[in-house]
Protein backbone atom coordinates (compact mmCIF):
# COMPACT_ATOMS: atom_id res chain seq x y z
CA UNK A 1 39.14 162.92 221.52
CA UNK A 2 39.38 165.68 223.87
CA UNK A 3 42.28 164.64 225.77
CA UNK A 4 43.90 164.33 221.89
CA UNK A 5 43.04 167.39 221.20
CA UNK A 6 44.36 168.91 224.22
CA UNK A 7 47.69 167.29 223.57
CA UNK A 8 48.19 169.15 220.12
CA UNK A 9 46.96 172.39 221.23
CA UNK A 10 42.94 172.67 220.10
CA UNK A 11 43.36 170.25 217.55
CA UNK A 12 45.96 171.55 215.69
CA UNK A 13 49.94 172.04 216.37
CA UNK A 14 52.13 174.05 213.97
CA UNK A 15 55.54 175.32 213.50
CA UNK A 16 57.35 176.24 210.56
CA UNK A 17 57.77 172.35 210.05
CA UNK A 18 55.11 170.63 211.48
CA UNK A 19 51.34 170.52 211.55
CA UNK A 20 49.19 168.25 213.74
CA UNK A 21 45.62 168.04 212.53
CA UNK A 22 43.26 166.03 214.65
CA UNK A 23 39.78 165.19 213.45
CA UNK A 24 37.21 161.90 214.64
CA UNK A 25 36.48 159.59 211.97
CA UNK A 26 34.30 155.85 212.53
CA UNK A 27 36.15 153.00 210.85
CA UNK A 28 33.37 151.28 210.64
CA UNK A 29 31.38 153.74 209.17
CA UNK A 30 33.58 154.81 206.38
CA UNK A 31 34.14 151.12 205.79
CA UNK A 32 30.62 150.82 204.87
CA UNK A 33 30.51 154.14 202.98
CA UNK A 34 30.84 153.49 199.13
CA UNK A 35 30.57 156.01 196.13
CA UNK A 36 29.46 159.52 197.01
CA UNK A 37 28.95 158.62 200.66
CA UNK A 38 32.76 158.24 200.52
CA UNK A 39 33.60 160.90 198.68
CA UNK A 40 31.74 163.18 201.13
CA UNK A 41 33.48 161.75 204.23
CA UNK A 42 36.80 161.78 202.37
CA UNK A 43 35.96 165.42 201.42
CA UNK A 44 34.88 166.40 205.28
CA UNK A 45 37.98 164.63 206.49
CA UNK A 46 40.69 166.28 203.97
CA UNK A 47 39.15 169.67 204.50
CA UNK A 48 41.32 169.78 207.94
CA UNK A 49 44.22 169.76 205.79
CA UNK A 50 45.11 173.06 203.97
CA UNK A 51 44.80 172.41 199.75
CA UNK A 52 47.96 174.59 198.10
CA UNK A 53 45.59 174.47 194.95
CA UNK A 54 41.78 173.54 194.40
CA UNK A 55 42.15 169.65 194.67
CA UNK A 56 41.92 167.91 198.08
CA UNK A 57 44.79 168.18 200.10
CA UNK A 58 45.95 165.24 201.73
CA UNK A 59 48.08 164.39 204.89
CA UNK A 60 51.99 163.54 204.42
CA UNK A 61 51.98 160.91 207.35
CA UNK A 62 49.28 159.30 209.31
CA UNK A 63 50.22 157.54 212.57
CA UNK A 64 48.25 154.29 213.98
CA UNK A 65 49.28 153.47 217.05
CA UNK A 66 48.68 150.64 218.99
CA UNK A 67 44.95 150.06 216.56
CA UNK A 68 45.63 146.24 215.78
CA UNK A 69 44.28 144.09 218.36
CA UNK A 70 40.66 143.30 217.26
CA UNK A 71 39.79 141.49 214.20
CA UNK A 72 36.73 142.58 213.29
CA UNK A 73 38.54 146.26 212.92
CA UNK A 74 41.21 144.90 210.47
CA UNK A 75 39.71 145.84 207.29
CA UNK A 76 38.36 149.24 208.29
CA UNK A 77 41.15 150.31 209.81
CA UNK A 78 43.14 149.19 206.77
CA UNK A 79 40.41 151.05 204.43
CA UNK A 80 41.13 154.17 206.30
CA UNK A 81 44.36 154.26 205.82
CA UNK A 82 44.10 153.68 201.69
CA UNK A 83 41.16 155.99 201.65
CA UNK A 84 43.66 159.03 203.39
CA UNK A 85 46.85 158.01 201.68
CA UNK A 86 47.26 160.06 198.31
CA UNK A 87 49.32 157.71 196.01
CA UNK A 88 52.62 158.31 196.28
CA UNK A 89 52.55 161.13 199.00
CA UNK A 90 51.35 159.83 201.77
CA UNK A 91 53.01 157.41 204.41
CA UNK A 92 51.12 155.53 207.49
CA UNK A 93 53.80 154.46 210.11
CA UNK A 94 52.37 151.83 211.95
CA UNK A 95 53.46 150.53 215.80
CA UNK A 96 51.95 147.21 216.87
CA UNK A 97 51.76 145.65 219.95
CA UNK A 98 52.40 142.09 219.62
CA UNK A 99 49.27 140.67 221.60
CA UNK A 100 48.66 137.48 220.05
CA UNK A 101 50.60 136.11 216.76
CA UNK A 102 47.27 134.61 214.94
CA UNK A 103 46.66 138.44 215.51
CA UNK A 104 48.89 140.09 213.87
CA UNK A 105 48.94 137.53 210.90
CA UNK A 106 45.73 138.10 210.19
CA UNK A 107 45.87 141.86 210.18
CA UNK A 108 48.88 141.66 207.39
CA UNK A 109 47.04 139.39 205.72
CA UNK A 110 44.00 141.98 205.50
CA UNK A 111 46.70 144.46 204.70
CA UNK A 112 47.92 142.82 201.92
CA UNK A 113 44.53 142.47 200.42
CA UNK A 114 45.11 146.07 199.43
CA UNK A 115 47.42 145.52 196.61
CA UNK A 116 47.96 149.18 196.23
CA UNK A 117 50.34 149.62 199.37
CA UNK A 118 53.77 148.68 199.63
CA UNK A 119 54.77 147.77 203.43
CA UNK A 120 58.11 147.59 204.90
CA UNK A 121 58.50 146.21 208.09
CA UNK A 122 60.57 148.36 210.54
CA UNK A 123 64.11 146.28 211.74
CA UNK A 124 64.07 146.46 216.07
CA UNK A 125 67.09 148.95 215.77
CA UNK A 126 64.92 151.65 214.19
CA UNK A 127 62.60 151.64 216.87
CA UNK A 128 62.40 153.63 220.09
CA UNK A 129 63.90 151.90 223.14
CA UNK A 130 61.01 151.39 224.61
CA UNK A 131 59.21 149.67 222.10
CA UNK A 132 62.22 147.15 221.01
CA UNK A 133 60.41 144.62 222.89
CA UNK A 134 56.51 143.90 222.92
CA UNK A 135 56.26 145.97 219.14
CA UNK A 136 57.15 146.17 215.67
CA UNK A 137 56.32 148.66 213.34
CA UNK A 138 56.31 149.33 209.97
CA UNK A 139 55.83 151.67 206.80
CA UNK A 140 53.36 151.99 204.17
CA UNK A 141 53.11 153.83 201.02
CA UNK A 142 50.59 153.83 198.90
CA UNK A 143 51.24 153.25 195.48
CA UNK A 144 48.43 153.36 193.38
């Protein structure tokens, strides 16, 4: 976290165009949060972002990187995502490494459990260089 941190300036990087907001949050515990326990940690988590009115403000992309290599952290990582994602706003831009096939089936499968996301999987060609080979990535939006 602190080297994260340290990357984006304190936690936070802004320009005119861009803000970085960096903030820890347990997959596994908000998994296992329901009700008002998530609504607290959603709450404590959006409250990084600035709200232009009273309601929750919410971020306009999240980034995984490189998250999708262990099973058992499929579904909360994949909660996360839909708990952060305002419907319609929000887009998660996600770059896997292609580790093991079974893998990454499984994890889409999990993904599409949440019927509320569309996914688009990112062609080679719109990918850095570097990642043509070894990756793929793709887009979510969150629908409903």
């Amino acid at each position: 976290m602190q080297l994260l941190e340290k990357n984006v300036g304190r936690g936070r990087l802004s320009n005119d165009r861009v803000r970085v907001t960096v903030c820890e949050l347990d997959w596994l515990n908000l998994d296992a949060a329901q009700g008002r326990s998530l609504d607290l940690i959603r709450k404590h988590v959006l409250s990084f972002y600035e709200a232009s009115q009273e309601d929750l403000a919410y971020p306009e992309l999240i980034v995984s990187m490189d998250c999708v290599y262990n099973p058992a952290l499929h579904r909360p990582l994949v909660k996360t995502i839909h708990t952060f994602c305002k419907p319609n706003y929000t887009k998660a831009f996600l770059m896997i490494q292609l580790r093991d096939v079974d893998n990454t089936r499984n994890f889409l499968e999990t993904w599409n459990s949440f019927p509320s996301f569309k996914l688009y999987h990112l062609e080679e060609y719109m990918l850095p260089p570097a990642m043509r080979s070894g990756f793929t990535g793709f887009v979510a939006i969150r629908v409903t």
